[in-house]
C-alpha atoms as a PDB file:
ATOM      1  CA  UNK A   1     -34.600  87.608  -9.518  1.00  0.00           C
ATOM      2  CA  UNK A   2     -31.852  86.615 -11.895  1.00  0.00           C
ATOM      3  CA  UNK A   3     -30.843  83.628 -10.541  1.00  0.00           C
ATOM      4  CA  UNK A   4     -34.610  82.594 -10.544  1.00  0.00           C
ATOM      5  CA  UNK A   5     -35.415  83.326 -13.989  1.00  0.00           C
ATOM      6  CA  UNK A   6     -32.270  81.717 -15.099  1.00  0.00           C
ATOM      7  CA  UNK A   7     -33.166  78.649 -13.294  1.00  0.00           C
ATOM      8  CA  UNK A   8     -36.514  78.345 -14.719  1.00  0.00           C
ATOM      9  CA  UNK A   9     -34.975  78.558 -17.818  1.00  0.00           C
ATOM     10  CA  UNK A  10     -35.766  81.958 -18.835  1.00  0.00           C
ATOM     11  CA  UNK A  11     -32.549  82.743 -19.704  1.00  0.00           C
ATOM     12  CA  UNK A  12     -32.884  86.096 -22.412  1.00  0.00           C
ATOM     13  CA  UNK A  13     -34.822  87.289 -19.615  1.00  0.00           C
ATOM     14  CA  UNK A  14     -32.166  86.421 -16.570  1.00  0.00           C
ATOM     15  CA  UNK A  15     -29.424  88.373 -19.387  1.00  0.00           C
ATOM     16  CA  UNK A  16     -31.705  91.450 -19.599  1.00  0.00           C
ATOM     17  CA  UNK A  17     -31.974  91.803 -16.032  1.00  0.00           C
ATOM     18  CA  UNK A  18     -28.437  91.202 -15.325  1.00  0.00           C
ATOM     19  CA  UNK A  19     -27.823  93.789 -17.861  1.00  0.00           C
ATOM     20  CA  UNK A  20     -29.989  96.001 -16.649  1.00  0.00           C
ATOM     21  CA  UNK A  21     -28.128  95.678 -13.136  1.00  0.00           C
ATOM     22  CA  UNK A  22     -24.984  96.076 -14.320  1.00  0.00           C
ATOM     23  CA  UNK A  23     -25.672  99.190 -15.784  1.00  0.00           C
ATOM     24  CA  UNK A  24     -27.589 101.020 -12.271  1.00  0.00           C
ATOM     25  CA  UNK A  25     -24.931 100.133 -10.506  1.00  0.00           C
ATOM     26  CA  UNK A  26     -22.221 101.025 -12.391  1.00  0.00           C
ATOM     27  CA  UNK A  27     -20.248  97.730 -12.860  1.00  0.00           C
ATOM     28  CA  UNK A  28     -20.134  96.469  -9.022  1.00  0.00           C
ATOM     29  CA  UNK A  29     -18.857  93.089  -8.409  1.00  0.00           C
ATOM     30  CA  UNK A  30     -21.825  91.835  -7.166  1.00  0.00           C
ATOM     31  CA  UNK A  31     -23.874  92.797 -10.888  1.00  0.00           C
ATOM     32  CA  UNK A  32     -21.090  91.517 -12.827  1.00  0.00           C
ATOM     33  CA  UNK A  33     -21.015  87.863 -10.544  1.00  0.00           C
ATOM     34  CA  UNK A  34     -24.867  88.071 -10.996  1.00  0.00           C
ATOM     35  CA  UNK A  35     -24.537  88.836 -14.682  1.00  0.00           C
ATOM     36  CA  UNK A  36     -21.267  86.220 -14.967  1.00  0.00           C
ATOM     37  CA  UNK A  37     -23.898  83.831 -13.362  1.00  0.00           C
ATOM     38  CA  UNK A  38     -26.578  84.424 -16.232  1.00  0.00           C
ATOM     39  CA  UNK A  39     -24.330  84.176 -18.811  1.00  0.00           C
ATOM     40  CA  UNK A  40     -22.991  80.876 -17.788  1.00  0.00           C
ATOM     41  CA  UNK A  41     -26.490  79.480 -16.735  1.00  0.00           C
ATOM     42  CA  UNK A  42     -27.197  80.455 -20.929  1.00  0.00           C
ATOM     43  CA  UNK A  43     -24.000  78.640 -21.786  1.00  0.00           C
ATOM     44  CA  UNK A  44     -22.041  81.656 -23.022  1.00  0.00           C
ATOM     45  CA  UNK A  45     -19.345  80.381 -21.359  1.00  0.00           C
ATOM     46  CA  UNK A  46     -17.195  82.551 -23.387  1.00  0.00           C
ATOM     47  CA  UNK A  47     -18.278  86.209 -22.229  1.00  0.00           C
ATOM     48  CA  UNK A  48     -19.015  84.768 -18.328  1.00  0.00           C
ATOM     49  CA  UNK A  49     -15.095  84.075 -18.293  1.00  0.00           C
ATOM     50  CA  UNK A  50     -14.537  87.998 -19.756  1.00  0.00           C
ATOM     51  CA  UNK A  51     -17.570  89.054 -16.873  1.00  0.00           C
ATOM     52  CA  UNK A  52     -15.469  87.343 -14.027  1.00  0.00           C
ATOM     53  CA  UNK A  53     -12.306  88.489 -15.165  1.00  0.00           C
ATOM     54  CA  UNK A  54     -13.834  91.914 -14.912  1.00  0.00           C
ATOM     55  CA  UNK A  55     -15.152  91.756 -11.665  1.00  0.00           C
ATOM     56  CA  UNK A  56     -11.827  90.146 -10.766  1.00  0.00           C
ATOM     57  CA  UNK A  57      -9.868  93.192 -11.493  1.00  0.00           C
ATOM     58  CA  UNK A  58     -12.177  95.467 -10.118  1.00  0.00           C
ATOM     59  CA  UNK A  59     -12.150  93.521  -6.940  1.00  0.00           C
ATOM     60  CA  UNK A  60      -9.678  95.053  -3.855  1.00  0.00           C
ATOM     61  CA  UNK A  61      -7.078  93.018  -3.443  1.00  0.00           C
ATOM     62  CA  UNK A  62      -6.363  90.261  -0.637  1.00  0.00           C
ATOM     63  CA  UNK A  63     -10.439  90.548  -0.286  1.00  0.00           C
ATOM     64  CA  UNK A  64     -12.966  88.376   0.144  1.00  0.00           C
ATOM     65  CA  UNK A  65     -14.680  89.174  -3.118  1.00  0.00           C
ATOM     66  CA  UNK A  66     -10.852  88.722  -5.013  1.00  0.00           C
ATOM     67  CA  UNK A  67     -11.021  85.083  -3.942  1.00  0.00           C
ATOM     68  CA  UNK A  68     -14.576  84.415  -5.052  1.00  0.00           C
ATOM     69  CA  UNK A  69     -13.757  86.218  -8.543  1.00  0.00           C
ATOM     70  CA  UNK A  70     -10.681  84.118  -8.834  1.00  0.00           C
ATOM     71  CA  UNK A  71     -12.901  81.073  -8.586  1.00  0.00           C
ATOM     72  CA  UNK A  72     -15.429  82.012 -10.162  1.00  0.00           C
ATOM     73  CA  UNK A  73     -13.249  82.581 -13.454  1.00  0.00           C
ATOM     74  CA  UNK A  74     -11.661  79.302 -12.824  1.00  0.00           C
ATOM     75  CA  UNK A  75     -15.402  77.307 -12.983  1.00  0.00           C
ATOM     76  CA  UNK A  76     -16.060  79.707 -16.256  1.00  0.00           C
ATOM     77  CA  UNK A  77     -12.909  78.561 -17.826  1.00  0.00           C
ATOM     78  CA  UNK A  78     -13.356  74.824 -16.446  1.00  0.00           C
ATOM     79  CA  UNK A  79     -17.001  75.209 -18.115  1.00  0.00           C
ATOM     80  CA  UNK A  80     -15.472  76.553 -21.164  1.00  0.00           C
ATOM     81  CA  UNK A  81     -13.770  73.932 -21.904  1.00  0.00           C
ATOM     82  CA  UNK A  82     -16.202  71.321 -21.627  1.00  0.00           C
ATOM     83  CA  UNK A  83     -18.156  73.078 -23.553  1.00  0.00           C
ATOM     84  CA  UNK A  84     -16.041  72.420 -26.948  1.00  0.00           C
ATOM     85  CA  UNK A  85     -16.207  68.415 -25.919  1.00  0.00           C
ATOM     86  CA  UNK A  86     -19.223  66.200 -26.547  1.00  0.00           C
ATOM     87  CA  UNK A  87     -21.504  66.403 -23.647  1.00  0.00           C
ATOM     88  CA  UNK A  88     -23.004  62.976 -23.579  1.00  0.00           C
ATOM     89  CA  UNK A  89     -25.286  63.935 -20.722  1.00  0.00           C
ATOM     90  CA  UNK A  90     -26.594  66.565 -22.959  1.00  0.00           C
ATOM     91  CA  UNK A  91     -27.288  64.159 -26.052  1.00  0.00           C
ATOM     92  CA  UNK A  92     -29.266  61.554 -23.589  1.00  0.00           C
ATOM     93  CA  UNK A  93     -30.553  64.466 -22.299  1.00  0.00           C
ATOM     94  CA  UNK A  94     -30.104  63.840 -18.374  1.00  0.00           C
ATOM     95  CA  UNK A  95     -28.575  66.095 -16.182  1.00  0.00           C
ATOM     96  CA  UNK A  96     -24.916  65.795 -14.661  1.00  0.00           C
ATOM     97  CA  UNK A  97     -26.109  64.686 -11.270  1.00  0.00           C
ATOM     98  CA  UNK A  98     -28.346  61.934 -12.549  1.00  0.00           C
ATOM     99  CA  UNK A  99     -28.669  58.155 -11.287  1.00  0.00           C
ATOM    100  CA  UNK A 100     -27.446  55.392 -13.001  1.00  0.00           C
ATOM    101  CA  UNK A 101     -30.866  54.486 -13.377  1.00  0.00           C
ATOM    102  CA  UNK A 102     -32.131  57.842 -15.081  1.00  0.00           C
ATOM    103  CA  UNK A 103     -28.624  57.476 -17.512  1.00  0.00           C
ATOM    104  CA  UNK A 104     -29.532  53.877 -18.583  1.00  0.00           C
ATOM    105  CA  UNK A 105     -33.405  54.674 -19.209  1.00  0.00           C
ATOM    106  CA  UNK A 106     -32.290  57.526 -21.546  1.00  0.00           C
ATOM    107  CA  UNK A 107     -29.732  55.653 -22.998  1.00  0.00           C
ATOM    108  CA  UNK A 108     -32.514  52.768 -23.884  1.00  0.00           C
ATOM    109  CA  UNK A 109     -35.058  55.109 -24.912  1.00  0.00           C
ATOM    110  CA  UNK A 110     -32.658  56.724 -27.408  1.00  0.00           C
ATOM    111  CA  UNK A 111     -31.421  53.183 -29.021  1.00  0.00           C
ATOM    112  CA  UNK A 112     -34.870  52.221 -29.160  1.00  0.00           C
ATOM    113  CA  UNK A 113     -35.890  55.572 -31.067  1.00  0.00           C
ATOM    114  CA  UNK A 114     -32.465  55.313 -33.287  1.00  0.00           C
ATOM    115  CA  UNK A 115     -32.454  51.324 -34.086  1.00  0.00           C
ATOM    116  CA  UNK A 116     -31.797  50.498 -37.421  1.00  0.00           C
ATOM    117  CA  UNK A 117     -34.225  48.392 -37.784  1.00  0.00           C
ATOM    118  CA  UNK A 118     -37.009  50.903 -36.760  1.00  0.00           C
ATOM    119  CA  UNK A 119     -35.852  54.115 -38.146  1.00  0.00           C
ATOM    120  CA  UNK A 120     -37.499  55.098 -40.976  1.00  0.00           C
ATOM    121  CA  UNK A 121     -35.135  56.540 -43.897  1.00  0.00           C
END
């Protein structure tokens, strides 16, 4: 349910739930990678790095779910810091994965909306 809502963009509602979870089952690593998950999906990049590090040291060690923590607060941190550089995919407003094609379009459309010549001061 989380990971739905967050991917359809509802992502207040994807934090509430995760919150929610969190707090029924008393902090288990699989709520706090679920809420970690939300958080990041909403760009807090910040507080998904403190949610993995939790679930990291609540994890057993030499486990499984250690290794996944581990990772997971390396993407946070990763995510954390791209987050205080310009995101040009952002500004032309394409995703990371798009074409070539889809970049370029944007790119046009945006000079095209932002030409001297036509922008209205």
């Amino acid at each position: 349910l989380i990971q739905a809502l967050s991917k359809s963009g509802d992502h207040k509602q994807a934090l509430l739930e995760a919150e929610g979870y969190v707090e029924l089952s008393g902090e288990s690593i699989e709520s706090l990678f679920a809420l970690g998950d939300a958080q990041q999906a909403a760009e807090q990049y910040q507080q998904a790095v403190n949610t993995f590090k939790k679930a990291y040291e609540a994890a057993p060690e030499n486990s499984e779910q250690e290794r996944q923590a581990k990772q997971k607060v390396q993407e946070a941190q990763v995510a954390l810091k791209q987050s205080k550089e310009k995101n040009y995919y952002k500004i032309l407003g394409v995703s990371r994965q798009a074409t070539a094609k889809e970049i370029k379009s944007a790119y046009r459309k945006l000079a095209l909306q932002w030409h001297p010549d036509k922008v209205s001061e």
